[in-house]
C-alpha atoms as a PDB file:
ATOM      1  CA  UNK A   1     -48.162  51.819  18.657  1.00  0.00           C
ATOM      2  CA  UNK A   2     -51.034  49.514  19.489  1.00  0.00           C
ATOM      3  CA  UNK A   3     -53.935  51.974  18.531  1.00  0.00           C
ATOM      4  CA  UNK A   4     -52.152  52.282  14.921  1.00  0.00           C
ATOM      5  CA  UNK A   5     -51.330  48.977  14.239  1.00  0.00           C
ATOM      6  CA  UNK A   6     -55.516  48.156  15.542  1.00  0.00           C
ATOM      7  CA  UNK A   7     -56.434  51.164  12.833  1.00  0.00           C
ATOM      8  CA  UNK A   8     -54.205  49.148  10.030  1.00  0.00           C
ATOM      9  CA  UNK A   9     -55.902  45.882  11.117  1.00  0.00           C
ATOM     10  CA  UNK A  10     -59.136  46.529  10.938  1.00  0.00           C
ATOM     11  CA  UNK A  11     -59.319  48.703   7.599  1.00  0.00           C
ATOM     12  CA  UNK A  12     -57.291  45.795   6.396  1.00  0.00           C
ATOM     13  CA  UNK A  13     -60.048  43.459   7.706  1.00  0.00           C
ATOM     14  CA  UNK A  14     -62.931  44.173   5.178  1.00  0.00           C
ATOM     15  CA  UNK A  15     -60.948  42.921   2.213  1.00  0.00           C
ATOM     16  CA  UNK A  16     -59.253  40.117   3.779  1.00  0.00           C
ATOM     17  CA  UNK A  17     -63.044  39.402   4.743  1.00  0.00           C
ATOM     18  CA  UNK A  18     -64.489  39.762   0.960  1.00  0.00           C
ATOM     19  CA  UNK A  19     -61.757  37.690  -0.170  1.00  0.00           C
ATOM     20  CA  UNK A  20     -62.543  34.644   2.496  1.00  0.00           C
ATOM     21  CA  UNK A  21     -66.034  34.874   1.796  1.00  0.00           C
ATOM     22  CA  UNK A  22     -65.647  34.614  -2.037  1.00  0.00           C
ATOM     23  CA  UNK A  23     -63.349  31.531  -1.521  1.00  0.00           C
ATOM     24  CA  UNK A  24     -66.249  29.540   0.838  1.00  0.00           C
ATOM     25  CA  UNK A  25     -68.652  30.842  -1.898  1.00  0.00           C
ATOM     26  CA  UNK A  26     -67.460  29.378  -4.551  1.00  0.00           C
ATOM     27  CA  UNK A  27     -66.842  26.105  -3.108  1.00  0.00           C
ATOM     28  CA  UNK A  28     -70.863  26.411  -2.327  1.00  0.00           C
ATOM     29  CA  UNK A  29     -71.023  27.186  -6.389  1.00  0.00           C
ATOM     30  CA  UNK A  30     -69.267  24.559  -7.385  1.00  0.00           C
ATOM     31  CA  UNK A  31     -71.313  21.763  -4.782  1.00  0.00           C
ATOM     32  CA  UNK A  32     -74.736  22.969  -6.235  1.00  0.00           C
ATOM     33  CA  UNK A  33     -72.797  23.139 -10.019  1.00  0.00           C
ATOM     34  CA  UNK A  34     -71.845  19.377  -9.119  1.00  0.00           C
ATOM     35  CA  UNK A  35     -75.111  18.303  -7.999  1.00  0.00           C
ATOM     36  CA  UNK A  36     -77.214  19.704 -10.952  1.00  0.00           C
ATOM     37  CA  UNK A  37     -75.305  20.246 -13.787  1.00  0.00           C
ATOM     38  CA  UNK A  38     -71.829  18.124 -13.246  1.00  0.00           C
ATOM     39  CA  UNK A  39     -68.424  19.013 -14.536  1.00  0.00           C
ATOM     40  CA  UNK A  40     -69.998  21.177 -17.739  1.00  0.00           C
ATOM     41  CA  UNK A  41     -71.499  23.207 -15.489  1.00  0.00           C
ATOM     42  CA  UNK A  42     -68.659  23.869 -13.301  1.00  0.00           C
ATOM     43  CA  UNK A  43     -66.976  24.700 -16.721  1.00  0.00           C
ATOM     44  CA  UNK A  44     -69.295  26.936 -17.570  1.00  0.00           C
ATOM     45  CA  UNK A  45     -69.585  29.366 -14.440  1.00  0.00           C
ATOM     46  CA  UNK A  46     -65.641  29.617 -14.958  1.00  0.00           C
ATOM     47  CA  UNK A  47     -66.091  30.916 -18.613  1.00  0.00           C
ATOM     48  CA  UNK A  48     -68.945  33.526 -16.797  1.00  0.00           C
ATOM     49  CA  UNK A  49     -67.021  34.300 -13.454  1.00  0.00           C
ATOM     50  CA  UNK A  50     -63.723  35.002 -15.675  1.00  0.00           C
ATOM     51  CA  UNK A  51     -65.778  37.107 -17.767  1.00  0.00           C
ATOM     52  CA  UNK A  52     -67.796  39.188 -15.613  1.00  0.00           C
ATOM     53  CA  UNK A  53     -64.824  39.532 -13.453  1.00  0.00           C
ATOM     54  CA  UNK A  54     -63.050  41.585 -16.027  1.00  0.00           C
ATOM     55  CA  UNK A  55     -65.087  44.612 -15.409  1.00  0.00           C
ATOM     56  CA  UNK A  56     -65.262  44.037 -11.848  1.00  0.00           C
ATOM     57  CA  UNK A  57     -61.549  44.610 -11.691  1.00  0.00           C
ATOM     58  CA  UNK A  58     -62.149  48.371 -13.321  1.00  0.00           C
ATOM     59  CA  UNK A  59     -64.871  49.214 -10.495  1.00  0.00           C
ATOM     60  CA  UNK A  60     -62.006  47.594  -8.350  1.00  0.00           C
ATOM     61  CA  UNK A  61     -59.735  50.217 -10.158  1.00  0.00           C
ATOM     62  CA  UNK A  62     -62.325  53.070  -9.094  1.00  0.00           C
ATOM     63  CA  UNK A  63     -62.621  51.999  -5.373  1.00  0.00           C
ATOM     64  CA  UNK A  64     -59.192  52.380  -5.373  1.00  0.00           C
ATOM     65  CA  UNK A  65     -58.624  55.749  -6.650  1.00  0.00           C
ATOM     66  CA  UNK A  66     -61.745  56.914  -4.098  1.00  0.00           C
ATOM     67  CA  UNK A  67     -60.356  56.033  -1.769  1.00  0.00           C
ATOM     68  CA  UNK A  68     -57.685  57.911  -0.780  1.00  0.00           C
ATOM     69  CA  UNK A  69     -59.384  61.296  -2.095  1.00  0.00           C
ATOM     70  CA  UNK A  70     -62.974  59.932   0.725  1.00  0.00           C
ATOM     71  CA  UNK A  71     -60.593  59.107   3.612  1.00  0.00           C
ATOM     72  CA  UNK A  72     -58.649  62.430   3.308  1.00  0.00           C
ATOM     73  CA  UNK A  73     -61.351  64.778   3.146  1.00  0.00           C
ATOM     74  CA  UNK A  74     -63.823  62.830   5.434  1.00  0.00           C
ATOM     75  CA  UNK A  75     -60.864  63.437   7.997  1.00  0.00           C
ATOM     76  CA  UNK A  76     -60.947  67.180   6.859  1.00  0.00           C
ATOM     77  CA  UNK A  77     -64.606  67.223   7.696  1.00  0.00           C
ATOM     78  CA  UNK A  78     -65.477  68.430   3.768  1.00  0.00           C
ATOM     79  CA  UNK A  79     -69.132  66.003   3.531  1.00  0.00           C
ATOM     80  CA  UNK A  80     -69.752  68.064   0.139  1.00  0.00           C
ATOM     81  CA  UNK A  81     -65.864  66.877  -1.163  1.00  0.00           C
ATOM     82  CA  UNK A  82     -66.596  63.041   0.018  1.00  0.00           C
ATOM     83  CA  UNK A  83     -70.472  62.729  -1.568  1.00  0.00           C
ATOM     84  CA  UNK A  84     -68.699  64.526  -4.939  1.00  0.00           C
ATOM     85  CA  UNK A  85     -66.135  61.907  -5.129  1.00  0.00           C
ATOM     86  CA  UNK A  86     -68.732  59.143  -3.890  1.00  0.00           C
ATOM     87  CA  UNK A  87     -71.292  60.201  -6.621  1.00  0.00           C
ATOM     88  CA  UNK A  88     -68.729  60.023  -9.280  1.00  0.00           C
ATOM     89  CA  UNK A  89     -67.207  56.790  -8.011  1.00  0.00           C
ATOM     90  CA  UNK A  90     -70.856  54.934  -8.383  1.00  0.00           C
ATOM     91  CA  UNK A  91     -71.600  56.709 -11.613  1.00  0.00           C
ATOM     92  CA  UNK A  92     -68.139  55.109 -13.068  1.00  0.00           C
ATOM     93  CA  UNK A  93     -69.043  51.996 -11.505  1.00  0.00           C
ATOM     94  CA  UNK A  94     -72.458  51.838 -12.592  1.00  0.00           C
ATOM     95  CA  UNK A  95     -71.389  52.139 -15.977  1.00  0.00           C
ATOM     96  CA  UNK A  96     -68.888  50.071 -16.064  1.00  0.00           C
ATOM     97  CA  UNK A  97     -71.433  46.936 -14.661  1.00  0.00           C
ATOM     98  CA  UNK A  98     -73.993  48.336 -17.313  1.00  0.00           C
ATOM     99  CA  UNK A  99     -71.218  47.769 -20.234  1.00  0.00           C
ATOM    100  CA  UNK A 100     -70.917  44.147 -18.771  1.00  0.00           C
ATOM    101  CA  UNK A 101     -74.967  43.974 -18.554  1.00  0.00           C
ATOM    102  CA  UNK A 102     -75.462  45.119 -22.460  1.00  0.00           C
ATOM    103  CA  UNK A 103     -72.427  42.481 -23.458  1.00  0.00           C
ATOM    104  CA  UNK A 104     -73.142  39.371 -21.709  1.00  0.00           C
ATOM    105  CA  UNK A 105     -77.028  39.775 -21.737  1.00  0.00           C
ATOM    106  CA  UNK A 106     -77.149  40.559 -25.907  1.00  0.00           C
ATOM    107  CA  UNK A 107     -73.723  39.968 -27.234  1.00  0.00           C
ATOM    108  CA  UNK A 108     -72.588  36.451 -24.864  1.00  0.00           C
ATOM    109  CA  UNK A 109     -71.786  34.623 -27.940  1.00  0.00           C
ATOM    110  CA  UNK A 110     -68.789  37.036 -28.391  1.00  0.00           C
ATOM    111  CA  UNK A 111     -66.894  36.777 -25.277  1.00  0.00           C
ATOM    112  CA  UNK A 112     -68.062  32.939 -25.004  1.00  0.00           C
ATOM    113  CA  UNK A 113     -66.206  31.935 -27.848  1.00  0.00           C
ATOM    114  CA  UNK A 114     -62.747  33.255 -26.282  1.00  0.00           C
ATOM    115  CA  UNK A 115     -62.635  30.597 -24.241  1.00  0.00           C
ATOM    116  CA  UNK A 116     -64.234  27.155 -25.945  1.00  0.00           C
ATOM    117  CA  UNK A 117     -65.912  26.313 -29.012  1.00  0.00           C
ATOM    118  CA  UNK A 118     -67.430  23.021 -27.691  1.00  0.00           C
ATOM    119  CA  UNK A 119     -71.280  23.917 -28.663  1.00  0.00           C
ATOM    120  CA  UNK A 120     -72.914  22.099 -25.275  1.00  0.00           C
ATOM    121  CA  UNK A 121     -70.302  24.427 -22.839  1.00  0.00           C
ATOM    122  CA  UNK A 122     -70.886  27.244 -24.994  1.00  0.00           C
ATOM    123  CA  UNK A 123     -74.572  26.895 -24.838  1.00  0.00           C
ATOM    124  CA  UNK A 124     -74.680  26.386 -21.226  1.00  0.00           C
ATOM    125  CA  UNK A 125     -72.412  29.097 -20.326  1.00  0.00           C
ATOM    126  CA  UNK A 126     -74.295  31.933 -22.280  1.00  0.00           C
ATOM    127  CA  UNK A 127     -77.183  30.228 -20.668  1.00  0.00           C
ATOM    128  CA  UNK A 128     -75.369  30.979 -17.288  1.00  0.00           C
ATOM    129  CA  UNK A 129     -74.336  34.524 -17.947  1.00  0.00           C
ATOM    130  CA  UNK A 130     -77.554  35.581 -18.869  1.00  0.00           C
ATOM    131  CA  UNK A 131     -79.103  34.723 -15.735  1.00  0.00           C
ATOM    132  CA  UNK A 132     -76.316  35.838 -13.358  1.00  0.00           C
ATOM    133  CA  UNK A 133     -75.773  39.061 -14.601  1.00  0.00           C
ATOM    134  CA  UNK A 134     -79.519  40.563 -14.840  1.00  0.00           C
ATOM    135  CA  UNK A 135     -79.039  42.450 -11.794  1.00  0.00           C
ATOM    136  CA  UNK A 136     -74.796  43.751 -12.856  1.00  0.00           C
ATOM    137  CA  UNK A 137     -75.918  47.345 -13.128  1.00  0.00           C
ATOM    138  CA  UNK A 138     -76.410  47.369  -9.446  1.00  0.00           C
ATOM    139  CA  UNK A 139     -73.132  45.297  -8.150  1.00  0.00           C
ATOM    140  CA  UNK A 140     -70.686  48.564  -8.923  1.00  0.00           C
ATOM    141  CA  UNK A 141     -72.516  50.788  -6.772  1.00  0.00           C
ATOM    142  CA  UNK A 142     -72.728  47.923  -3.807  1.00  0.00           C
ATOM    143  CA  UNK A 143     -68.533  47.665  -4.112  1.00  0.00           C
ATOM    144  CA  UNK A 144     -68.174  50.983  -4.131  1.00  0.00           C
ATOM    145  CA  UNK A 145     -70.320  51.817  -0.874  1.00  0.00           C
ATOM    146  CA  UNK A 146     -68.658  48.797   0.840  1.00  0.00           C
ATOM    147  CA  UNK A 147     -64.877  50.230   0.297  1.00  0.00           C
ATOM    148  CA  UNK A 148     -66.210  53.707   0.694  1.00  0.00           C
ATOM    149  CA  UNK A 149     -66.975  52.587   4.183  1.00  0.00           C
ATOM    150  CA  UNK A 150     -63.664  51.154   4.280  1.00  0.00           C
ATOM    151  CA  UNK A 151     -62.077  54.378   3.501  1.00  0.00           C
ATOM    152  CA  UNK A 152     -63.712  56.240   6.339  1.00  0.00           C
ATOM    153  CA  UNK A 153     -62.506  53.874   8.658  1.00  0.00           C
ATOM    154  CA  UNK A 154     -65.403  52.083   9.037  1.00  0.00           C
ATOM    155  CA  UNK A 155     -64.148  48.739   8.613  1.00  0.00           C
ATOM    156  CA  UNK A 156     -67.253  47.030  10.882  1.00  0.00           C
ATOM    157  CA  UNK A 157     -69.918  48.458   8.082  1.00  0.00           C
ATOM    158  CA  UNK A 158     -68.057  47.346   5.392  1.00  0.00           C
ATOM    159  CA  UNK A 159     -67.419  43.949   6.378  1.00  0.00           C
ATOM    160  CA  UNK A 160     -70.856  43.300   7.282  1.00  0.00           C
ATOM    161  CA  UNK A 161     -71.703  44.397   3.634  1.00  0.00           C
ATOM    162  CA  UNK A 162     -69.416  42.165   2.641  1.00  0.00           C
ATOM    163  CA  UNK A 163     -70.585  39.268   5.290  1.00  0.00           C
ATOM    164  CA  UNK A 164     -74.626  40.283   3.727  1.00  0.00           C
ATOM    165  CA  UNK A 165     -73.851  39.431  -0.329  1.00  0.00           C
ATOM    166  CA  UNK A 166     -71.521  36.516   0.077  1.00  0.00           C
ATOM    167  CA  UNK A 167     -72.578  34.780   3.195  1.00  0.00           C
ATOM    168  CA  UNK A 168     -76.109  35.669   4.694  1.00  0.00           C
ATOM    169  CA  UNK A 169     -77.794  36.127   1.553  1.00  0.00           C
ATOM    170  CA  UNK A 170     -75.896  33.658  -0.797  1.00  0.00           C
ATOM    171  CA  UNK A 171     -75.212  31.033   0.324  1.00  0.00           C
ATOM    172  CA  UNK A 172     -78.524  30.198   2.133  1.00  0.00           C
ATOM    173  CA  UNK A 173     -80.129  30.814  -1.331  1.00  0.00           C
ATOM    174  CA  UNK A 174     -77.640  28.196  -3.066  1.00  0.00           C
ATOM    175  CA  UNK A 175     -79.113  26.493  -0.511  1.00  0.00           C
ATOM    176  CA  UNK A 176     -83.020  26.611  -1.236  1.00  0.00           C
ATOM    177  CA  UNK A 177     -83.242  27.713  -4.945  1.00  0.00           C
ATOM    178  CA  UNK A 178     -81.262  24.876  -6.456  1.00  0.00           C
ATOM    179  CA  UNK A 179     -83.913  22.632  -4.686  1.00  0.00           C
ATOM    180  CA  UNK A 180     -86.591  24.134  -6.874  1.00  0.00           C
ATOM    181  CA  UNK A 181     -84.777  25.046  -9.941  1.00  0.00           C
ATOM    182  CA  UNK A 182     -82.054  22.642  -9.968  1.00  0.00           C
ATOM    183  CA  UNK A 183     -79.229  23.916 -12.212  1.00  0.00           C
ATOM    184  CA  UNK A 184     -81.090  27.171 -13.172  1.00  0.00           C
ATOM    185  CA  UNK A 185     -81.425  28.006  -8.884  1.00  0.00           C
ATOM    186  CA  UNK A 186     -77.603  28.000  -8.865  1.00  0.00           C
ATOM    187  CA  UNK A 187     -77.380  30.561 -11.022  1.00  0.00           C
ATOM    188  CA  UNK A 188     -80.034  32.471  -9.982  1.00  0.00           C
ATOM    189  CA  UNK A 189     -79.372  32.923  -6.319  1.00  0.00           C
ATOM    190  CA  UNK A 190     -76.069  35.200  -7.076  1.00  0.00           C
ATOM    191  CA  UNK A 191     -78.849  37.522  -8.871  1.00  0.00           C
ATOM    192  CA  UNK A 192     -81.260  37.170  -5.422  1.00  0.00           C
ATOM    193  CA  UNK A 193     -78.253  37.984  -3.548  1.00  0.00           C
ATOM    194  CA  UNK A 194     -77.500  40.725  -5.601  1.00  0.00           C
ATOM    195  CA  UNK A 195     -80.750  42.796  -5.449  1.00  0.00           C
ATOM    196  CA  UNK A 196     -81.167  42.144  -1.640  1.00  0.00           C
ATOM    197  CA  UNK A 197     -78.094  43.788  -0.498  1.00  0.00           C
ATOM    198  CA  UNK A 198     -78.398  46.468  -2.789  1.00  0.00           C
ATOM    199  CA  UNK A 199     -81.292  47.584  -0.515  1.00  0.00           C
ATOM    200  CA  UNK A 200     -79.418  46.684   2.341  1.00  0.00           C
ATOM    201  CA  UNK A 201     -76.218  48.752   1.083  1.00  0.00           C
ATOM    202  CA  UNK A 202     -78.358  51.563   0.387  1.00  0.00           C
ATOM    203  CA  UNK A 203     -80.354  51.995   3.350  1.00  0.00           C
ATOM    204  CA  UNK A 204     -76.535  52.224   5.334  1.00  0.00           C
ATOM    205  CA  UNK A 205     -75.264  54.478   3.294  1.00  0.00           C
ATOM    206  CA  UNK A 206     -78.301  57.097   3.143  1.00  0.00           C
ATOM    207  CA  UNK A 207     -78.257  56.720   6.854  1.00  0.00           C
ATOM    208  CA  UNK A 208     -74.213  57.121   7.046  1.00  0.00           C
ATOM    209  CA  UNK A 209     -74.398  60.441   4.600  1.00  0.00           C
ATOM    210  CA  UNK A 210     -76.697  62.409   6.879  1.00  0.00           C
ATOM    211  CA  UNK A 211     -74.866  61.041  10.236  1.00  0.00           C
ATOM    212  CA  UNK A 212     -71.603  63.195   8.057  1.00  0.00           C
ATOM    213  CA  UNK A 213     -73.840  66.163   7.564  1.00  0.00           C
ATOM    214  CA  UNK A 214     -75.311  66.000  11.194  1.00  0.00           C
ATOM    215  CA  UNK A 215     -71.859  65.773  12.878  1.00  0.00           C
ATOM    216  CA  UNK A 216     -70.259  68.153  10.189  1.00  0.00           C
ATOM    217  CA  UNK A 217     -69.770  71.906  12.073  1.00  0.00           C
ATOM    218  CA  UNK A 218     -69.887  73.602   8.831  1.00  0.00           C
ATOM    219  CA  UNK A 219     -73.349  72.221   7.833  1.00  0.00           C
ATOM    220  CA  UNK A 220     -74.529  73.189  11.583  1.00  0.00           C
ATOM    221  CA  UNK A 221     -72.978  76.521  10.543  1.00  0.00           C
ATOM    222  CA  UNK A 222     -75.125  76.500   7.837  1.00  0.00           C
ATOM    223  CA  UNK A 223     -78.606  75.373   9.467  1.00  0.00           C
END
């Protein structure tokens, strides 16, 4: 059936999308890395990226297991049910980043020395860390509202989320900030990116949450 196999396509769409976009991001990365800091820096961001992305798999985890429980009872038409499982998706998630945020911003020596000893890389990749994590706190709570949207079956919403981080905001501030910072910019436009579609993330899903009470007959019921 056409309309089924559309509905499977386009939910599929939004991480197909996230994944694309993180693969043309980090080739951007890796030019600016190049350009300012040369093979040791390149080095270095993939001591940070494997790092950080540790705890981005657990929010990953918690997306996953929200999923199912949003998209079931946003079909029921039970808001209260989805914002319960929504609030304790982002509180997980938000956690989890914060755990990252305490270890890599006071404690980067630690998970640094897994992976070299070389003094220069290690220097340069706490260096790194430091910088690129500052704004981790807020990162679970933007992948949870993007595959929240996913799970309501709005794919459009959460691919644009995923188009605003990676693509819009990102890359044309690997663009400019390097420019002015050199190596430093590099690392400090994932940050940018970071706190700009947080605002963006939360502005559509304040507007999305009282569209599902609006629309909802048991709230009218209520009013």
């Amino acid at each position: 059936k056409k309309r089924i196999v559309k509905n499977i396509i386009s939910i599929g769409m939004s991480p197909f999308c996230m994944q694309l976009c993180a693969c043309l991001v980090v080739i951007f990365i890796n030019k600016g890395l190049a350009k300012h800091g040369g093979d040791l820096a390149i080095a270095a961001y993939g001591i940070v990226n494997g790092i950080t992305f540790l705890f981005v798999m657990v929010v990953l985890g918690i997306c996953q297991g929200m999923q199912p429980i949003a998209g079931f009872n946003f079909g029921a038409q039970q808001p209260g049910r989805v914002t319960e499982v929504l609030k304790k998706a982002i509180i997980l998630a938000t956690v989890t980043m914060t755990l990252s945020f305490i270890l890599c911003e006071f404690f980067p020596q630690y998970p640094v020395m897994l992976f070299t000893s070389d003094p220069q890389l290690a220097e340069l990749a706490i260096t790194g860390m430091r910088i690129i994590v500052i704004m981790s706190p807020i990162v679970g709570f933007q992948i949870v509202v993007g595959n929240f949207f996913q799970s309501i079956g709005h794919a459009g919403k959460s691919i644009f989320l995923s188009l605003t981080r990676q693509l819009l905001f990102l890359i044309p501030l690997l663009a400019l900030l390097p420019e002015w910072w050199g190596l430093d910019g590099v690392f400090w436009a994932m940050p940018a990116s970071d706190i700009i579609s947080f605002f963006v993330a939360c502005g559509m899903l304040v507007w999305q949450m009282k569209h599902i009470k609006a629309h909802n007959p048991t709230e009218k019921a209520k009013g």
